[in-house]
C-alpha atoms as a PDB file:
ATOM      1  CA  UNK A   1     -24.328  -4.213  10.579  1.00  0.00           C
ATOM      2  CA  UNK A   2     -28.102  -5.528   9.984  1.00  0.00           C
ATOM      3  CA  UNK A   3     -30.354  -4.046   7.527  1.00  0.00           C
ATOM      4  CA  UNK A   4     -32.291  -3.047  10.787  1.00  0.00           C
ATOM      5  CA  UNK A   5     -29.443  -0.571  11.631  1.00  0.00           C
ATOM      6  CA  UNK A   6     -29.228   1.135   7.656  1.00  0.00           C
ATOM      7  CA  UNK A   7     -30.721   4.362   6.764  1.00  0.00           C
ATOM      8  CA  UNK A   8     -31.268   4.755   3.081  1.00  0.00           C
ATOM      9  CA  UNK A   9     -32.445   8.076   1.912  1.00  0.00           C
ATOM     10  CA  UNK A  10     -33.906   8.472  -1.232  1.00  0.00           C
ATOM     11  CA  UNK A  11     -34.106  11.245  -3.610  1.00  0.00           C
ATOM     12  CA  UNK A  12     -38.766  12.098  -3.744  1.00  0.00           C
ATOM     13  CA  UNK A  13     -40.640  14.751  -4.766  1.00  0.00           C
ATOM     14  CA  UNK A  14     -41.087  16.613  -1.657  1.00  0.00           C
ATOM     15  CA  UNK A  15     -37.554  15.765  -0.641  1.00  0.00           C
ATOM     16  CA  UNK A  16     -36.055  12.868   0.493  1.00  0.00           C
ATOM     17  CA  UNK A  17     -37.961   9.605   1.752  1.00  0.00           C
ATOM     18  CA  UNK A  18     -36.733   7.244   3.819  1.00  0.00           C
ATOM     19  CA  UNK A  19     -36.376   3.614   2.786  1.00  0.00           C
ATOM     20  CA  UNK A  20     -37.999   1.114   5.245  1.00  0.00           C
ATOM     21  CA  UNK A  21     -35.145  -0.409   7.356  1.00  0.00           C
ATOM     22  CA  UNK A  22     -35.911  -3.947   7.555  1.00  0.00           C
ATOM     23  CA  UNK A  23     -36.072  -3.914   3.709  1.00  0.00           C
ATOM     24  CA  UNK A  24     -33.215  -5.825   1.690  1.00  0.00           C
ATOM     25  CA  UNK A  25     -33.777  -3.109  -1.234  1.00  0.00           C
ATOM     26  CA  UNK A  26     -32.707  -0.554   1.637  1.00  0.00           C
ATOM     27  CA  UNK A  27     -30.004  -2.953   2.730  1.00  0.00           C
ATOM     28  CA  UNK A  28     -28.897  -3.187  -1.062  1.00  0.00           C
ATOM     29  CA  UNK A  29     -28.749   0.367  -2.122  1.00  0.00           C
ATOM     30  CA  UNK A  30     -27.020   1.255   0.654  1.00  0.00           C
ATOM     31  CA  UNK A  31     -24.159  -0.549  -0.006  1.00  0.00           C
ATOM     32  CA  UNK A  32     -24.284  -0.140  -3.623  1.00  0.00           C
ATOM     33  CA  UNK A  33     -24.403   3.513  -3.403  1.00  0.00           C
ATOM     34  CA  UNK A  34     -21.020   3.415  -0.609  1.00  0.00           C
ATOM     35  CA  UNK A  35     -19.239   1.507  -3.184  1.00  0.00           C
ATOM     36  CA  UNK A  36     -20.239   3.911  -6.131  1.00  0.00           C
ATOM     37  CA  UNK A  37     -18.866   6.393  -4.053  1.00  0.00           C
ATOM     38  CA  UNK A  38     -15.809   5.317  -3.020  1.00  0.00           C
ATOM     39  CA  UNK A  39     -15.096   3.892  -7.129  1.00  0.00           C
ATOM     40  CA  UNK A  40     -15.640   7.277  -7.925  1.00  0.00           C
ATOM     41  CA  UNK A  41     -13.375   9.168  -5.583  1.00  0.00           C
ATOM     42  CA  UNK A  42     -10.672   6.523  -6.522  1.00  0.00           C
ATOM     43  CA  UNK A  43     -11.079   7.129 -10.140  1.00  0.00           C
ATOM     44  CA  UNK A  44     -11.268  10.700  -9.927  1.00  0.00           C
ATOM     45  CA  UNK A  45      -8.085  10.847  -7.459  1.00  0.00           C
ATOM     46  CA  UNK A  46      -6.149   8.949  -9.901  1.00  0.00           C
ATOM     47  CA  UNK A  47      -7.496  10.618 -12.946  1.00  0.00           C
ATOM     48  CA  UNK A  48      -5.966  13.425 -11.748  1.00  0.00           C
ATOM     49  CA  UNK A  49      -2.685  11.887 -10.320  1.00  0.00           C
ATOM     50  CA  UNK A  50      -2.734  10.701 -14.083  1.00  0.00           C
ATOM     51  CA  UNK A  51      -3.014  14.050 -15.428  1.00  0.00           C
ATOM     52  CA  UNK A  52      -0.075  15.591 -13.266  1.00  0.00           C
ATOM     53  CA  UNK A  53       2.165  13.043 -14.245  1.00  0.00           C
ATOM     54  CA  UNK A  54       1.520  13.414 -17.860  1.00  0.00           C
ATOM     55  CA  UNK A  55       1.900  17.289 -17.555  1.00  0.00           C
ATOM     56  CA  UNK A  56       5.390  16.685 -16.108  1.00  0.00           C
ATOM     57  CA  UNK A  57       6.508  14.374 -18.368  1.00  0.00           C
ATOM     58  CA  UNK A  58       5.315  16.534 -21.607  1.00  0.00           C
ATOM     59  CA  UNK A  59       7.541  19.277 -19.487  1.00  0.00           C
ATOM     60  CA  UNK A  60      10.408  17.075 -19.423  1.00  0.00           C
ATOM     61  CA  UNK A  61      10.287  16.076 -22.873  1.00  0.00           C
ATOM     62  CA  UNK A  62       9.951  19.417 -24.048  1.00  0.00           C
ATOM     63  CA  UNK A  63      13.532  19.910 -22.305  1.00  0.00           C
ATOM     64  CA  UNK A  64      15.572  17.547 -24.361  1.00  0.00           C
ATOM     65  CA  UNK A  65      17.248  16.209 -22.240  1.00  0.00           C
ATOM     66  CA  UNK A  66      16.124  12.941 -22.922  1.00  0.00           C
ATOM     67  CA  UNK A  67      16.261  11.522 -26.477  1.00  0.00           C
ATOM     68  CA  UNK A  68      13.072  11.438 -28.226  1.00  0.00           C
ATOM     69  CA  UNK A  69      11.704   7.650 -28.186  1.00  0.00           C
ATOM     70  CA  UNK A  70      14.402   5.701 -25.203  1.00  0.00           C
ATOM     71  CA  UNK A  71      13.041   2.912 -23.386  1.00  0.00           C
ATOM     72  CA  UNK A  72      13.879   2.264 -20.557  1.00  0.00           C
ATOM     73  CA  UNK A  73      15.705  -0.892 -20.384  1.00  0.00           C
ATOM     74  CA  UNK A  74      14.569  -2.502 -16.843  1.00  0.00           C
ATOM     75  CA  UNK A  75      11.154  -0.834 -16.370  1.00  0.00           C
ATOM     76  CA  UNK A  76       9.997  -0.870 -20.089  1.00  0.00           C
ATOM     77  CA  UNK A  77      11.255  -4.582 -21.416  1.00  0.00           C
ATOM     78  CA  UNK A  78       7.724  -5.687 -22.074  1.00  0.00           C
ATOM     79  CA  UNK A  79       6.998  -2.798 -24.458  1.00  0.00           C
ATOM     80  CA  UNK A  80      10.333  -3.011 -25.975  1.00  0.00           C
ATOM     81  CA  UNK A  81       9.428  -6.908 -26.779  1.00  0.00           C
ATOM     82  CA  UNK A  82       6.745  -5.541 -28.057  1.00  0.00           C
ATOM     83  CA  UNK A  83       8.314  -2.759 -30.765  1.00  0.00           C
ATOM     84  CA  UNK A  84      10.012  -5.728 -31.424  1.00  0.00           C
ATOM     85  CA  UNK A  85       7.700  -8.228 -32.049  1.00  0.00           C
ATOM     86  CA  UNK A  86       5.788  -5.394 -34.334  1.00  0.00           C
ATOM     87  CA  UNK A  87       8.757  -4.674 -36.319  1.00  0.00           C
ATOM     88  CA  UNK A  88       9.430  -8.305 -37.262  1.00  0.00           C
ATOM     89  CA  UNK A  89       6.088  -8.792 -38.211  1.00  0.00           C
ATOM     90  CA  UNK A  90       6.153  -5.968 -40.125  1.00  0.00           C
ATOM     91  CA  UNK A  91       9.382  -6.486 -41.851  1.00  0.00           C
ATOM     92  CA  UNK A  92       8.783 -10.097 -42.416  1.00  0.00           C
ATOM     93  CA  UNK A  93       5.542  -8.987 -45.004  1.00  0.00           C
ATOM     94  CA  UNK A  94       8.210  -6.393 -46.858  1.00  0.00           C
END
């Protein structure tokens, strides 16, 4: 694609205006407004994949089923090195 072949409209007073198409600034906002758009459909698509699984796992916790405050052992080493690191430090100043 050229900036000959880009259409950038433009929010005016009467309307919408037309940017020239040989222009770079046309060129430019073009693309910056595609990739604004497709940032903000990502984020708001995994906002709310964020938000289901959170609702779920509140569910599931309100079961209890699963002991209150488990790690996993595999999939959550790093923040158990963590608690761990934490509690030393913590300890160690007692």
């Amino acid at each position: 694609m050229v900036a000959a072949d880009v259409v950038v409209l433009v929010p005016a007073a009467a309307g919408w205006a037309e940017l020239p198409r040989k222009s770079f600034a046309g060129y430019l906002i073009y693309f910056v407004i595609a990739f604004v758009a497709d940032w903000m459909e990502m984020y708001n698509k995994t906002f709310q994949e964020d938000t289901d699984v959170v609702l779920a796992q509140q569910a599931g916790l309100r079961s209890n089923l699963v002991p209150y405050g488990r790690l996993l052992p595999k999939s959550e080493s790093p923040i158990r090195h963590f608690h761990r690191l934490v509690y030393h430090a913590l300890s160690a100043g007692v």
